[in-house]
N, C-alpha and C. Protein backbone atom coordinates (compact mmCIF):
# COMPACT_ATOMS: atom_id res chain seq x y z
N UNK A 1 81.73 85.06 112.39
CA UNK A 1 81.34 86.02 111.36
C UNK A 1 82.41 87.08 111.16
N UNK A 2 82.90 88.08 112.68
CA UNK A 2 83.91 88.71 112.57
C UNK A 2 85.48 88.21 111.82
N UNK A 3 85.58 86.83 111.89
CA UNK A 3 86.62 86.24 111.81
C UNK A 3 86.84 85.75 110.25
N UNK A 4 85.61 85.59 109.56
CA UNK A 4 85.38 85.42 108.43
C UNK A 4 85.63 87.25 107.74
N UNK A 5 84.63 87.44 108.17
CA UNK A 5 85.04 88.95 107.61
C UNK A 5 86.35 89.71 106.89
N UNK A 6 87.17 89.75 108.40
CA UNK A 6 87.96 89.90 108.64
C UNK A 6 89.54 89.20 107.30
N UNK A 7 88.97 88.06 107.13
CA UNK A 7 89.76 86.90 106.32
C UNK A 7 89.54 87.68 104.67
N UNK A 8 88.12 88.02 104.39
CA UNK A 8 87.97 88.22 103.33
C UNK A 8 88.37 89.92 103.15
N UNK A 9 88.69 90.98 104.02
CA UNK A 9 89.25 91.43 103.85
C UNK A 9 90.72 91.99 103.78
N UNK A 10 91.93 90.91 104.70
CA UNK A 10 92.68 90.60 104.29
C UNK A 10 93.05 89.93 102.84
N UNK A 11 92.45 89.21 102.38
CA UNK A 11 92.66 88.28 101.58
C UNK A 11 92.58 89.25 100.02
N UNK A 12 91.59 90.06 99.68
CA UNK A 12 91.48 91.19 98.86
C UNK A 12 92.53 92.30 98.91
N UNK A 13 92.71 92.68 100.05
CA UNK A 13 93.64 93.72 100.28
C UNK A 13 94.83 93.40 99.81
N UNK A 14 95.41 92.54 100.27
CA UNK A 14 96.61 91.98 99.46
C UNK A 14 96.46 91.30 98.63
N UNK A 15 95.91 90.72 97.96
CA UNK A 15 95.65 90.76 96.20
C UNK A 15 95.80 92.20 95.24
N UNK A 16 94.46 92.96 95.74
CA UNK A 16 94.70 94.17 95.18
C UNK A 16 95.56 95.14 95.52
N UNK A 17 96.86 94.82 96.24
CA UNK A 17 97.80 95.82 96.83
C UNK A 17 99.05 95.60 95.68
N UNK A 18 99.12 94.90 95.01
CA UNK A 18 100.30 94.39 93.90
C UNK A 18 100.06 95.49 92.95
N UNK A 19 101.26 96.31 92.65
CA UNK A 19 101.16 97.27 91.83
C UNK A 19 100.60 96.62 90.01
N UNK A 20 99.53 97.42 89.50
CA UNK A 20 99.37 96.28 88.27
C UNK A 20 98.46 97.56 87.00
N UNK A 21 97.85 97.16 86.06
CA UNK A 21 97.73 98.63 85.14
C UNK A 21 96.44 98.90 85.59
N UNK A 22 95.66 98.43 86.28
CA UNK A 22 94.25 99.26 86.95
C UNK A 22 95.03 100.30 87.71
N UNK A 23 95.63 99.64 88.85
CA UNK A 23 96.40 100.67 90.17
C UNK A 23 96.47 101.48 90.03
N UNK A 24 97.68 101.53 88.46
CA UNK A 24 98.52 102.54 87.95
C UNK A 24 97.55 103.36 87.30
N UNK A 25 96.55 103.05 86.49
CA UNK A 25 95.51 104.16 85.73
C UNK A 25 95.05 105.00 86.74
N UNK A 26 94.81 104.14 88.30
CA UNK A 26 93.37 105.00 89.26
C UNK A 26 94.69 106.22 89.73
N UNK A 27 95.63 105.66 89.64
CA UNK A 27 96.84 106.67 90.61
C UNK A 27 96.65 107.85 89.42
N UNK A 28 97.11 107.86 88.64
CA UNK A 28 97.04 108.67 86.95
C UNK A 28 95.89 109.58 87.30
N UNK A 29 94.89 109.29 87.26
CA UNK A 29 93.69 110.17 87.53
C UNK A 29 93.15 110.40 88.37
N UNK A 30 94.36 110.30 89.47
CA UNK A 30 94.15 110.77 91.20
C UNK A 30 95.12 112.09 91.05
N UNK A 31 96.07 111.73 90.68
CA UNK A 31 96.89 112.95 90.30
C UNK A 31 96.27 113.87 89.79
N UNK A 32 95.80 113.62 88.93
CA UNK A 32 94.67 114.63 88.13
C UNK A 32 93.51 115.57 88.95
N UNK A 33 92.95 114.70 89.40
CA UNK A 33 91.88 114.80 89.99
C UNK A 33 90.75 115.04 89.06
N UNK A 34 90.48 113.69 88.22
CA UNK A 34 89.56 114.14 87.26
C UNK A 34 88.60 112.78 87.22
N UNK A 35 87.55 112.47 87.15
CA UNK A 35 86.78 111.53 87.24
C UNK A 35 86.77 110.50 88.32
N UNK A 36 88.01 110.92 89.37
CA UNK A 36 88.18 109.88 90.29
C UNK A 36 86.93 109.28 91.00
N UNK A 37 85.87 109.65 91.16
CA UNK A 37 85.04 109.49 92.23
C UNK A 37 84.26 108.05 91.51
N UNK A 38 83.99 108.17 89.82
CA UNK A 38 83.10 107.14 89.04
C UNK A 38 84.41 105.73 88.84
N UNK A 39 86.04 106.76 88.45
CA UNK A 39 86.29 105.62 88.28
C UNK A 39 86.67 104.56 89.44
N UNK A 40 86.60 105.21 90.80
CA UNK A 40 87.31 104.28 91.26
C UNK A 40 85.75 103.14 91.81
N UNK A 41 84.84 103.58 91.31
CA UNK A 41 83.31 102.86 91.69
C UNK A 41 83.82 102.11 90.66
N UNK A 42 83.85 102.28 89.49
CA UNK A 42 84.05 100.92 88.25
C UNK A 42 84.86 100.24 89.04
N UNK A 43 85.79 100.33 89.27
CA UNK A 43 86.91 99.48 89.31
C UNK A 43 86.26 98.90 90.99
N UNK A 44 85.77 99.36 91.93
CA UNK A 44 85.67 98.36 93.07
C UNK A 44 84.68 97.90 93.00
N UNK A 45 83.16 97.81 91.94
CA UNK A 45 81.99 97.40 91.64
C UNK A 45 82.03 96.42 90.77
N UNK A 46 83.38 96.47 89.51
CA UNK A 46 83.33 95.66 89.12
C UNK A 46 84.56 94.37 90.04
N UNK A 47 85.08 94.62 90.80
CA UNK A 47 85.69 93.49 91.96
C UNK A 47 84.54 92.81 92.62
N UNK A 48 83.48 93.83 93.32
CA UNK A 48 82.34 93.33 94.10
C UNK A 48 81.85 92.11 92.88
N UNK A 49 81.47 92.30 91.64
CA UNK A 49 81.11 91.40 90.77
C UNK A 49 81.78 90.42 90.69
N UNK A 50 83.09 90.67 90.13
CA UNK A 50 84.00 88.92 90.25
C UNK A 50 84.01 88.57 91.56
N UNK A 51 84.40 89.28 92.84
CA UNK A 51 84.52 88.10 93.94
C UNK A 51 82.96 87.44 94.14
N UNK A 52 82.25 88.25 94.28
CA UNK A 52 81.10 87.48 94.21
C UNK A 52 80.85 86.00 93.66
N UNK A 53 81.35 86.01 92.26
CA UNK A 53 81.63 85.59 91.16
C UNK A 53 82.13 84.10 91.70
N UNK A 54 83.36 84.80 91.92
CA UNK A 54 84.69 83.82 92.94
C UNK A 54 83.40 82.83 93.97
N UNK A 55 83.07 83.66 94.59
CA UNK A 55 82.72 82.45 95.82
C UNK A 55 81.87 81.96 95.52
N UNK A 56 80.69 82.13 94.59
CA UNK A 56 79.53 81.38 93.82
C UNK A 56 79.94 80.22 93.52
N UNK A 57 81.53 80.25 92.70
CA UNK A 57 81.55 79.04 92.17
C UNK A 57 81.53 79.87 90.13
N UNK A 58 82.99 80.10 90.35
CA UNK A 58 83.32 80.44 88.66
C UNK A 58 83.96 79.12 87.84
N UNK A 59 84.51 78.17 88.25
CA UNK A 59 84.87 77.55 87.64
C UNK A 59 83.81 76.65 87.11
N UNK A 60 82.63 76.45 87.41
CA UNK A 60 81.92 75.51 86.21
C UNK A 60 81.84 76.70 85.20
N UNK A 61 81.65 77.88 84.84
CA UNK A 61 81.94 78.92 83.74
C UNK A 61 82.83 78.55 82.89
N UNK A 62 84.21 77.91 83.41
CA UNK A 62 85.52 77.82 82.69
C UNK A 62 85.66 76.35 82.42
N UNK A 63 84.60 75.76 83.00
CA UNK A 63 84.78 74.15 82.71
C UNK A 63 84.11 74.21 81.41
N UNK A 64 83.09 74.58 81.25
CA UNK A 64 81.72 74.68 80.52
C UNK A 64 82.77 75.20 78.98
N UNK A 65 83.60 76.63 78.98
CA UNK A 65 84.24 76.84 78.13
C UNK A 65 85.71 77.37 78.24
N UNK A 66 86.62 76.04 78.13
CA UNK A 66 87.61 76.35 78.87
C UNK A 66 88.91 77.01 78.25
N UNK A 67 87.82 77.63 76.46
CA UNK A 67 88.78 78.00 76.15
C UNK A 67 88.52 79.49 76.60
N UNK A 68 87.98 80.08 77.08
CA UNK A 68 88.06 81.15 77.74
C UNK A 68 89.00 82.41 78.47
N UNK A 69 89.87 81.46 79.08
CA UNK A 69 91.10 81.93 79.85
C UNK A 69 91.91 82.45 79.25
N UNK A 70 92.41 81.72 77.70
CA UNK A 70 93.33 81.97 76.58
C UNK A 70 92.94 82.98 75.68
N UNK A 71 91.80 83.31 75.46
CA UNK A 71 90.61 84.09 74.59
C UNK A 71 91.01 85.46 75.64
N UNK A 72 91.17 85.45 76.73
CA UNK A 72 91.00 86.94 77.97
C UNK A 72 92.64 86.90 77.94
N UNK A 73 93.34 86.13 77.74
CA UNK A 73 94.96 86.22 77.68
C UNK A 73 95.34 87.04 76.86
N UNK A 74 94.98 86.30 75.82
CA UNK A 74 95.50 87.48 74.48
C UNK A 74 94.88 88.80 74.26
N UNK A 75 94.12 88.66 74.92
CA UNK A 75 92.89 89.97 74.78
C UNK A 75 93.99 90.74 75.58
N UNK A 76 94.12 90.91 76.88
CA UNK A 76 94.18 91.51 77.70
C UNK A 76 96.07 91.91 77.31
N UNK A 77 96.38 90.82 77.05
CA UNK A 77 98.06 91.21 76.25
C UNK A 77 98.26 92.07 75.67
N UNK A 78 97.34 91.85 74.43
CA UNK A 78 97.28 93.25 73.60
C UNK A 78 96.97 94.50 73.79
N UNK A 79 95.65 94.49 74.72
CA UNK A 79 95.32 95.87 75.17
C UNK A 79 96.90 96.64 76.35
N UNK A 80 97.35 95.73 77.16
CA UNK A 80 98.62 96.38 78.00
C UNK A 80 99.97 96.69 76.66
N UNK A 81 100.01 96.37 75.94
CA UNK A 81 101.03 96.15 75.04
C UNK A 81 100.86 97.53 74.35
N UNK A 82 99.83 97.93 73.90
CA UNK A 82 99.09 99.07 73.15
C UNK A 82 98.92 100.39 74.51
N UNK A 83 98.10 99.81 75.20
CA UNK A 83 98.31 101.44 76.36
C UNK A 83 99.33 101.50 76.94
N UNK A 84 100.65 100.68 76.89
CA UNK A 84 101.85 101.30 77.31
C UNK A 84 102.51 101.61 76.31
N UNK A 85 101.95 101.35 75.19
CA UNK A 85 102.78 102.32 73.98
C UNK A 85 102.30 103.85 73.99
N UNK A 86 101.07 103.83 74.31
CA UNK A 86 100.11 104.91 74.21
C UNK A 86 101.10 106.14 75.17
N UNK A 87 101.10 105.51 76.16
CA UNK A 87 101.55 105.78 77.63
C UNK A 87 103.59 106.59 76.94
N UNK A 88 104.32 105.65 76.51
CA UNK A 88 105.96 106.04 76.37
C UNK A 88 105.35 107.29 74.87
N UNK A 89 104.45 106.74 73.87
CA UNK A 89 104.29 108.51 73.37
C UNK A 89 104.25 109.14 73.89
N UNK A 90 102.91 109.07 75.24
CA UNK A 90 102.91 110.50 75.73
C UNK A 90 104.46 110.91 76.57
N UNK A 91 104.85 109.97 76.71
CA UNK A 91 106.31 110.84 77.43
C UNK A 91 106.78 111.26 76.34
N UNK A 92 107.02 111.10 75.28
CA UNK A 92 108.11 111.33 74.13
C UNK A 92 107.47 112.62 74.31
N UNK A 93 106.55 112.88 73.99
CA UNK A 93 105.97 114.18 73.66
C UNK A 93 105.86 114.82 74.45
N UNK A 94 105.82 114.96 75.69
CA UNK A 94 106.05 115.60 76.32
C UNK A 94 105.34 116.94 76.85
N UNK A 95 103.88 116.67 76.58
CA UNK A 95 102.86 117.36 76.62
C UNK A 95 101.94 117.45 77.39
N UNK A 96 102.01 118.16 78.43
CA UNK A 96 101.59 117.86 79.85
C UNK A 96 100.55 118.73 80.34
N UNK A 97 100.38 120.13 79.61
CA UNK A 97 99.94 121.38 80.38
C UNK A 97 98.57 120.60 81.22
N UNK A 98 97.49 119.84 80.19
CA UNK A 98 96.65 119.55 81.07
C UNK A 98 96.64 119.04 82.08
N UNK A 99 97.58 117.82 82.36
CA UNK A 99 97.20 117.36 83.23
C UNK A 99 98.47 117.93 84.69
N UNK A 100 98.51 118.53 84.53
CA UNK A 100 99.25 120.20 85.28
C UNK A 100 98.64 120.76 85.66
N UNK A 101 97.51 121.05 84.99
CA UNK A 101 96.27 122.00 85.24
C UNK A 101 95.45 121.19 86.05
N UNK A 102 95.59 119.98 85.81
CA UNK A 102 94.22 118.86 86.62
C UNK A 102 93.46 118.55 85.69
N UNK A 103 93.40 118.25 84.69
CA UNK A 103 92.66 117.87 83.48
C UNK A 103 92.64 116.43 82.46
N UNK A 104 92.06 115.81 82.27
CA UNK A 104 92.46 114.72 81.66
C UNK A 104 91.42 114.01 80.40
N UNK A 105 91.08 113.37 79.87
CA UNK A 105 90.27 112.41 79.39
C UNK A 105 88.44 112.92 79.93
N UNK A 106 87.55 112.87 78.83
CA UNK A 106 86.35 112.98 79.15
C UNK A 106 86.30 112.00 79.62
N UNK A 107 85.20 112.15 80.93
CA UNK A 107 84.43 110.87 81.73
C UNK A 107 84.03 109.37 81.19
N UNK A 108 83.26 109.53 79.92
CA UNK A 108 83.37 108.29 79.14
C UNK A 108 84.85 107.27 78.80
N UNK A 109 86.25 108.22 77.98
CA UNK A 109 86.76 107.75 77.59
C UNK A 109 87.75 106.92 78.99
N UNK A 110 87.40 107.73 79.88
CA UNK A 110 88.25 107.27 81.06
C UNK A 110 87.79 106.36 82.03
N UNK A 111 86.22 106.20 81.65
CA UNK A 111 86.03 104.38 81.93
C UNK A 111 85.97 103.78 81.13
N UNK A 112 86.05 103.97 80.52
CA UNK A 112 86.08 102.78 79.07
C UNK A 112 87.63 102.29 79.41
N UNK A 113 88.65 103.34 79.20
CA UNK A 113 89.58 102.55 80.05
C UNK A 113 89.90 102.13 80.77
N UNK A 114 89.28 102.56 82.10
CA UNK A 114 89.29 101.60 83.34
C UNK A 114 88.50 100.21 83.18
N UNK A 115 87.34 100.28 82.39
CA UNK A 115 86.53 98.99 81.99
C UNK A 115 87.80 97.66 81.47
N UNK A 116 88.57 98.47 80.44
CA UNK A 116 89.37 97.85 79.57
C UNK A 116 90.37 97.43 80.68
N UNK A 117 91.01 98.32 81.66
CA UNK A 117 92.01 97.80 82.30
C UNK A 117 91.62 96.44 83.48
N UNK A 118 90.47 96.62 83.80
CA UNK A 118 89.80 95.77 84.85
C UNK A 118 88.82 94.36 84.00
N UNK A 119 88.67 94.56 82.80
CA UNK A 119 88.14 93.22 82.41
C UNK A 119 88.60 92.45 81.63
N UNK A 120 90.05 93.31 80.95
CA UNK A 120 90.84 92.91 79.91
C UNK A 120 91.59 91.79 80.47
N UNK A 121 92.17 92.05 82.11
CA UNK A 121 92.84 91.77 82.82
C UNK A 121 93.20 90.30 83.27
N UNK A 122 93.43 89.34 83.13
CA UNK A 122 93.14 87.95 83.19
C UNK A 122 93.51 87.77 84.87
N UNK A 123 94.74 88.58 85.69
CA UNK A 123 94.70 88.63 86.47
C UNK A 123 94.01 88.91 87.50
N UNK A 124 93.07 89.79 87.29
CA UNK A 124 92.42 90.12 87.94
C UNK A 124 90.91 88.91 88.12
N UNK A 125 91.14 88.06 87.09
CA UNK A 125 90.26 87.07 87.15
C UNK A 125 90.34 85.75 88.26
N UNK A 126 92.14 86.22 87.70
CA UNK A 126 92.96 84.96 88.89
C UNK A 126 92.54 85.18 90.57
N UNK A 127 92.96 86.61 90.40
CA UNK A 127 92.87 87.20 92.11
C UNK A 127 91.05 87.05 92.34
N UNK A 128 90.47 87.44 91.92
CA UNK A 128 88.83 87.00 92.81
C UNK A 128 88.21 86.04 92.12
N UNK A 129 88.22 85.56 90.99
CA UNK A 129 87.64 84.33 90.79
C UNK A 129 88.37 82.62 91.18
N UNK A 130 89.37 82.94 91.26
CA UNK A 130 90.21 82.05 91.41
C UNK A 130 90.59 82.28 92.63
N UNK A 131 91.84 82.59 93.39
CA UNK A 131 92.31 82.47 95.11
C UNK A 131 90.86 83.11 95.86
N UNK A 132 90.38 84.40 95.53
CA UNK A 132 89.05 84.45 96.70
C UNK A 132 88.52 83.39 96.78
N UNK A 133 88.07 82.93 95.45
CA UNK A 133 87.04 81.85 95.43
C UNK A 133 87.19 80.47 96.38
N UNK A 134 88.80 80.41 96.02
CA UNK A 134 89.43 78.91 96.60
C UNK A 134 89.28 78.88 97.85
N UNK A 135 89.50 80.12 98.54
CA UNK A 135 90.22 80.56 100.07
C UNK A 135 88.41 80.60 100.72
N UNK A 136 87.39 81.17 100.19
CA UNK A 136 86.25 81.13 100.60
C UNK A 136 85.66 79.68 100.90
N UNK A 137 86.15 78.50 100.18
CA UNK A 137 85.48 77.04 100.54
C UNK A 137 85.45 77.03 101.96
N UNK A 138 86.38 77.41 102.22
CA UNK A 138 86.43 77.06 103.91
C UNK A 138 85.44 77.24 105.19
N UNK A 139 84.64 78.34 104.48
CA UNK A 139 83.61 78.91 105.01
C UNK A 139 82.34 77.85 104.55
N UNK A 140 81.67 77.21 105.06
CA UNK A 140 81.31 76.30 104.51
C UNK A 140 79.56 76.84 104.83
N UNK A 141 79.34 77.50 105.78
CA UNK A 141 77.54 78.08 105.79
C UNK A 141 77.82 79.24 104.94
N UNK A 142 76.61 79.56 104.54
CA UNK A 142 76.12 80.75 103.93
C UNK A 142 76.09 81.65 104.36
N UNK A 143 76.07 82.29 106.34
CA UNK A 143 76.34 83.68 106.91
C UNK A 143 77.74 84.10 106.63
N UNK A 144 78.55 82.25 107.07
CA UNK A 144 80.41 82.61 107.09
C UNK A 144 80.63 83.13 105.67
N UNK A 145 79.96 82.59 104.33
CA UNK A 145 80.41 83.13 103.15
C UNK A 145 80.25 84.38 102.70
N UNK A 146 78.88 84.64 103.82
CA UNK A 146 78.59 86.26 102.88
C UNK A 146 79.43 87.31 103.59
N UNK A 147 79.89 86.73 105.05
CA UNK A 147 80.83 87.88 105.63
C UNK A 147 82.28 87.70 105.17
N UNK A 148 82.50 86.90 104.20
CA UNK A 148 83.86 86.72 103.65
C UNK A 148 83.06 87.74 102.57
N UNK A 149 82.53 87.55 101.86
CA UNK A 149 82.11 88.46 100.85
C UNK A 149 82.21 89.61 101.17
N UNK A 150 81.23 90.18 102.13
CA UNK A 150 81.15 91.92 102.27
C UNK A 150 82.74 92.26 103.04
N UNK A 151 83.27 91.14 103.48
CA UNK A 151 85.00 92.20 103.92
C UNK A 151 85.66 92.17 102.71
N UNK A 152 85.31 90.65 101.92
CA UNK A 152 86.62 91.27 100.58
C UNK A 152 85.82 92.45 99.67
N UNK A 153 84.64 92.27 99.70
CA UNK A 153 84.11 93.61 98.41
C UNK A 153 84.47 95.35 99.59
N UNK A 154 84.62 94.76 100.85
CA UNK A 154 84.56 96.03 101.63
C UNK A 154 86.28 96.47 101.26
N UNK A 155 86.71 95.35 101.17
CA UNK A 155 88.56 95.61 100.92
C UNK A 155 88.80 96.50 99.90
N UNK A 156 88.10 96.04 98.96
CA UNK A 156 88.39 96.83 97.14
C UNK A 156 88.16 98.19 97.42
N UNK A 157 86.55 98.32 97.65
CA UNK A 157 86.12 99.60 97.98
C UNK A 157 87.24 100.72 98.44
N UNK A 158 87.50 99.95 99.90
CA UNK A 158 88.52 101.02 101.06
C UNK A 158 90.04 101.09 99.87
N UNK A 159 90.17 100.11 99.52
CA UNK A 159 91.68 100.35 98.85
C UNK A 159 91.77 101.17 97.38
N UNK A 160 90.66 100.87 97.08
CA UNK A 160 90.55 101.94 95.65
C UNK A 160 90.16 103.47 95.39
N UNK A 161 89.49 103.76 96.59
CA UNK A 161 89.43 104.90 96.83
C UNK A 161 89.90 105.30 97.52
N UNK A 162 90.65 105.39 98.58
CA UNK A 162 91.93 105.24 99.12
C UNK A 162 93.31 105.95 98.21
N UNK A 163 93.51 105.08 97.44
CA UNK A 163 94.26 105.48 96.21
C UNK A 163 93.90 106.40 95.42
N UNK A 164 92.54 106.07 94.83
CA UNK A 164 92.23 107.33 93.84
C UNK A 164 92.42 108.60 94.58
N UNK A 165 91.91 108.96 95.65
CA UNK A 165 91.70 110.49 96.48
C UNK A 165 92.82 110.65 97.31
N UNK A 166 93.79 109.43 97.97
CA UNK A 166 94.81 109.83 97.71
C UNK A 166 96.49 109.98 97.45
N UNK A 167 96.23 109.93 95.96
CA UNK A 167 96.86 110.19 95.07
C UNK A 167 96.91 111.91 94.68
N UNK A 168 96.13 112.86 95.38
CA UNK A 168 96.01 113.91 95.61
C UNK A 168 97.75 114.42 96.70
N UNK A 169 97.62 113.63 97.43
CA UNK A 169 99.21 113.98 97.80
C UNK A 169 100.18 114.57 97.77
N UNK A 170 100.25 113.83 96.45
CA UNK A 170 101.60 113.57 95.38
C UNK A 170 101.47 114.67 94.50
N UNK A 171 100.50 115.18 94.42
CA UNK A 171 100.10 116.39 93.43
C UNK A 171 100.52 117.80 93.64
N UNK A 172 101.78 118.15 94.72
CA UNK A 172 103.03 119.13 94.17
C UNK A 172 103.91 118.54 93.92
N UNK A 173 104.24 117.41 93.84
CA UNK A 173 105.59 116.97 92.72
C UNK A 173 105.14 117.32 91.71
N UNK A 174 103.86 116.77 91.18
CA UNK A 174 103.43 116.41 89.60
C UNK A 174 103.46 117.66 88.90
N UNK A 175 103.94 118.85 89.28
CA UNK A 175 103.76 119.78 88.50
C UNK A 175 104.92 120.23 87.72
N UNK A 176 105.16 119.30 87.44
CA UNK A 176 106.28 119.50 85.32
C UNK A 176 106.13 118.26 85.45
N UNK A 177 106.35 119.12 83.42
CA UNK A 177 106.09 118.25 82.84
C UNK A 177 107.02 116.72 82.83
N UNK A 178 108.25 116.93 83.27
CA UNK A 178 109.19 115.75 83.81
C UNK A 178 109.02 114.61 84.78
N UNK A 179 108.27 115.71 85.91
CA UNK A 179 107.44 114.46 86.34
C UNK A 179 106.30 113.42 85.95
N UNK A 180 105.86 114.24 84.77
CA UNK A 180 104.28 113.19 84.43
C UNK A 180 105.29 112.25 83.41
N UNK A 181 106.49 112.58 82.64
CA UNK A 181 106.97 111.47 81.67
C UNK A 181 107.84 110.63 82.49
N UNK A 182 108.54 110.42 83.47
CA UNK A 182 109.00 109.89 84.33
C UNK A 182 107.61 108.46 84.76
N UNK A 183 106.62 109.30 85.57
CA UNK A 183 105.32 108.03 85.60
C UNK A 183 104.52 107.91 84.37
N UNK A 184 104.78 108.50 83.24
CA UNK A 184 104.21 107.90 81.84
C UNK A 184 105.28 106.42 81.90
N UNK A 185 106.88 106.78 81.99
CA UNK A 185 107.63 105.83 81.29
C UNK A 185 107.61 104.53 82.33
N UNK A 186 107.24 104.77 83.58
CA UNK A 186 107.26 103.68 84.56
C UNK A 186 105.76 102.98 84.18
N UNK A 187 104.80 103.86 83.67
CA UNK A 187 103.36 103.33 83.86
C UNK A 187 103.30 102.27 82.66
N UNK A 188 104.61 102.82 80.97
CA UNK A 188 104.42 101.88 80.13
C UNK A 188 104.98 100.58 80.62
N UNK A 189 106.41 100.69 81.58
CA UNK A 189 107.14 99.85 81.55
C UNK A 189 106.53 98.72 82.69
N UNK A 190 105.21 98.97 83.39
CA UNK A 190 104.46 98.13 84.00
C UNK A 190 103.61 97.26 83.09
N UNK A 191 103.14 98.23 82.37
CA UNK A 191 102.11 97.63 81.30
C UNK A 191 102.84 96.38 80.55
N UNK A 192 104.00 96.54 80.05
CA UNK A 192 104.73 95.39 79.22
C UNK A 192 104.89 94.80 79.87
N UNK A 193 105.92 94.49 81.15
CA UNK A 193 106.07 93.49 82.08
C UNK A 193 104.67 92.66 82.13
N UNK A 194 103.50 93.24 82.56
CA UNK A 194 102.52 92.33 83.07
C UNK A 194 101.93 91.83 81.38
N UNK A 195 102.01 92.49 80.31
CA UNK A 195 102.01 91.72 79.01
C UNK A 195 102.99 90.43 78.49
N UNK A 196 103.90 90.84 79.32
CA UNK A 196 104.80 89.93 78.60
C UNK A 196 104.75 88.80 79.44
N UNK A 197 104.66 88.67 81.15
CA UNK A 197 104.39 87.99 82.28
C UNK A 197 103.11 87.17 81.85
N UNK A 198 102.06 87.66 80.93
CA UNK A 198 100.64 87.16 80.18
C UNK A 198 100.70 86.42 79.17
N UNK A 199 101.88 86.39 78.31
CA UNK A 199 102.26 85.77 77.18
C UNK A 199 103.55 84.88 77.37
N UNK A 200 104.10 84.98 78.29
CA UNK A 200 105.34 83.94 78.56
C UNK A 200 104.67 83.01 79.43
């Protein structure tokens, strides 16, 4: 059971340790210190959902409609393509006081983007519906699967909030405005890579 556990929280942890545009959003509004506490629940509640997902058995989902994958490709292309444009304005502009102050995005709009960054994501489909899922066969009873379950959903949890709170850290550099366009221009230039990595 320990040993299973154990597997499924390795196995999450380094999945979700790859720098990617969820990471980069929860870091953004760790700096801040502004909604961190809901968003980083979206983002490891909705992991608890796909790995779950994963070890159930997602691929009759994608058998059933397999154009699916391609449908969340382009989806998710476009949305990184667009919030890292969003992202190199805000450096151009260069307009920072709020989030200087600690201020950012009302609570709604800032899960809606985390929603967007975590379901848009095709990768993120790969990492727990796909390798959790695969790596879980092995476990072949139902106690060994559910303790692969609660270490990888326990993985997300510890690593996302972790990050969100702290990302507090880092928060006497962040004060100029040079520093927030510096991780605006790195945060767009992640976003395209993993768009263009989605479309090539």
């Amino acid at each position: 059971m320990i040993g299973a556990a154990l597997t499924g929280f390795a196995t999450a942890f380094s999945l979700i340790l790859a720098i990617g545009a969820q990471n980069a959003f929860v870091l953004r509004q760790g700096l801040t210190r502004s909604h961190v506490f809901y968003l980083c629940l979206l983002c490891a509640g909705s992991d608890a959902i796909l790995i779950v997902a994963g070890v159930l058995g997602f691929g009759v989902i994608t058998e059933m409609y397999p154009q699916l994958p391609q449908i969340m490709t382009w989806g998710g292309a476009a949305f990184l393509i667009i919030y890292g444009a969003m992202r190199l304005w805000a450096a151009y502009k260069g307009e920072y006081a709020m989030q200087i102050a600690g201020q950012s995005a009302g609570l709604w709009a800032t899960l809606a983007t985390g929603a967007a960054l975590t379901w848009l994501n095709p990768h993120v489909y790969l990492d727990t519906l796909g390798l959790i899922g695969a790596i879980s066969v092995q476990f072949t009873t139902m106690p060994l699967k559910t303790a692969f379950t609660i270490g990888a959903v326990t993985s997300s949890f510890t690593f996302f909030f972790g990050l969100g709170y702290g990302a507090r850290l880092l928060a006497p550099v962040m004060q100029s405005a040079k520093a927030w366009q510096v991780l605006d221009v790195l945060i767009a230039l992640v976003m395209w890579a993993l768009a263009f990595k989605l479309l090539s």
